[in-house]
Protein backbone atom coordinates (compact mmCIF):
# COMPACT_ATOMS: atom_id res chain seq x y z
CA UNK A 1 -131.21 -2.52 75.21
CA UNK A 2 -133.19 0.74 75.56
CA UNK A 3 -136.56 0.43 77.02
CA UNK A 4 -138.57 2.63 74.87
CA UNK A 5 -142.18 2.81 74.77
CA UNK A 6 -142.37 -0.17 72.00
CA UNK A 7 -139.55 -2.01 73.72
CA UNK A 8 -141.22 -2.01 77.19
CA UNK A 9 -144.98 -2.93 75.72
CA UNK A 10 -142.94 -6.15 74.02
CA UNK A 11 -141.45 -7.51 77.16
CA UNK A 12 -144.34 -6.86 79.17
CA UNK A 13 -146.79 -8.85 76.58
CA UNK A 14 -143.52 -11.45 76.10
CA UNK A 15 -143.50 -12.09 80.00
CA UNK A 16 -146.85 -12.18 81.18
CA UNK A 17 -147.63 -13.26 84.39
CA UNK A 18 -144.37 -12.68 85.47
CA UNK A 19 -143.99 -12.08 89.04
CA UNK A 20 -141.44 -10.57 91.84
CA UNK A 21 -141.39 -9.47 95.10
CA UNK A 22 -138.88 -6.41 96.95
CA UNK A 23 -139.45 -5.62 100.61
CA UNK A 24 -138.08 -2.96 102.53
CA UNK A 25 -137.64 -2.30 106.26
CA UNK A 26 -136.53 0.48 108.58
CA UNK A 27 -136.13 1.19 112.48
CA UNK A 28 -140.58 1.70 112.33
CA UNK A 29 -141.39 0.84 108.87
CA UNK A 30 -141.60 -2.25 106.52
CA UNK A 31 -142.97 -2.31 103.18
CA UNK A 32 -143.72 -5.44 100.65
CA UNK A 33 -144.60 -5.06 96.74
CA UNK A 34 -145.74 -7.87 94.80
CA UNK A 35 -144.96 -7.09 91.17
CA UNK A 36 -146.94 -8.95 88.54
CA UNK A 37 -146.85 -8.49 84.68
CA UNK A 38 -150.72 -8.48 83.71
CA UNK A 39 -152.75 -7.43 80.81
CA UNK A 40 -149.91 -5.76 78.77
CA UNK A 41 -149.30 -3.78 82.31
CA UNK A 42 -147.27 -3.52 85.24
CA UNK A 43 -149.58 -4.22 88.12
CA UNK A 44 -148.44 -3.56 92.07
CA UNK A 45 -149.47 -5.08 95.43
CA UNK A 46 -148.23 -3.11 98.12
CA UNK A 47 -148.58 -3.58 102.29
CA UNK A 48 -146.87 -1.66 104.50
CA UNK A 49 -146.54 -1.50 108.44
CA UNK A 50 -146.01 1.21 110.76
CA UNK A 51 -144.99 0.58 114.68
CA UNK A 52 -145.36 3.98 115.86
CA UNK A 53 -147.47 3.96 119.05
CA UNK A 54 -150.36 6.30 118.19
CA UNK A 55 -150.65 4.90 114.26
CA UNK A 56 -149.27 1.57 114.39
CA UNK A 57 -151.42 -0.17 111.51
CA UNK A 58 -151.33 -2.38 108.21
CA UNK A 59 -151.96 0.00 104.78
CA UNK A 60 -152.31 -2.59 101.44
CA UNK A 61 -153.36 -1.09 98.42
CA UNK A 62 -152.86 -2.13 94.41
CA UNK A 63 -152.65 0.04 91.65
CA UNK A 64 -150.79 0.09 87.86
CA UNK A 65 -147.58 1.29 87.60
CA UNK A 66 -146.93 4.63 85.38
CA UNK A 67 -144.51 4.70 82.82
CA UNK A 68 -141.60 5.32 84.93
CA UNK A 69 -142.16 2.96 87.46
CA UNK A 70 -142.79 0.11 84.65
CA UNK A 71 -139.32 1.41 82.85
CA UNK A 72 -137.76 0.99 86.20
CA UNK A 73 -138.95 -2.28 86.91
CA UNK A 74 -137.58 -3.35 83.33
CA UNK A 75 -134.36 -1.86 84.03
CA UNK A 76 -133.96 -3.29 87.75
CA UNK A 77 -135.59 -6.79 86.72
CA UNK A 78 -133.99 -7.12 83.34
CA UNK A 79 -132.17 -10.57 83.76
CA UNK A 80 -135.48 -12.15 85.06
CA UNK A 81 -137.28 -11.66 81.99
CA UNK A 82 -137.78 -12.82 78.49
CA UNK A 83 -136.41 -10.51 75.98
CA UNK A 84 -135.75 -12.24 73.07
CA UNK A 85 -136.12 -10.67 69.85
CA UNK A 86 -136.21 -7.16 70.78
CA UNK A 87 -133.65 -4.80 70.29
């Protein structure tokens, strides 16, 4: 399936309130997003935490995903989610 601009508003309006997480971590970084389907949109939690000495803090922050990101997210996620009917 291609996720073109019609194809990608379906599944997000067929799955909402989906949700997933992916976290990442390195030698002095970790990062968690919290992805939730929400109001025909992609929506993203994100906290992230630094251990270097002079900055070590906690950054969280939410914002909507741009078309990219969402198409990504389709692609990457596209077993977890109801796409039934769309071709």
């Amino acid at each position: 399936m291609r996720f073109t601009q019609k194809n990608r508003q379906q599944v997000l309006d067929q799955n909402e309130g989906h949700k997933t997480q992916s976290s990442y971590s390195a030698k002095n970084f970790s990062e968690t997003r919290v992805y939730e389907i929400k109001d025909g949109g992609l929506n993203v939690r994100a906290e992230s935490k630094t251990s270097w000495a002079d900055s070590g803090r906690t950054d969280s922050y939410r914002y909507s995903a741009d078309a990219e990101e969402t198409k990504r997210f389709l692609r990457d996620n596209r077993d977890e989610l109801n796409t039934d009917g769309i071709e």
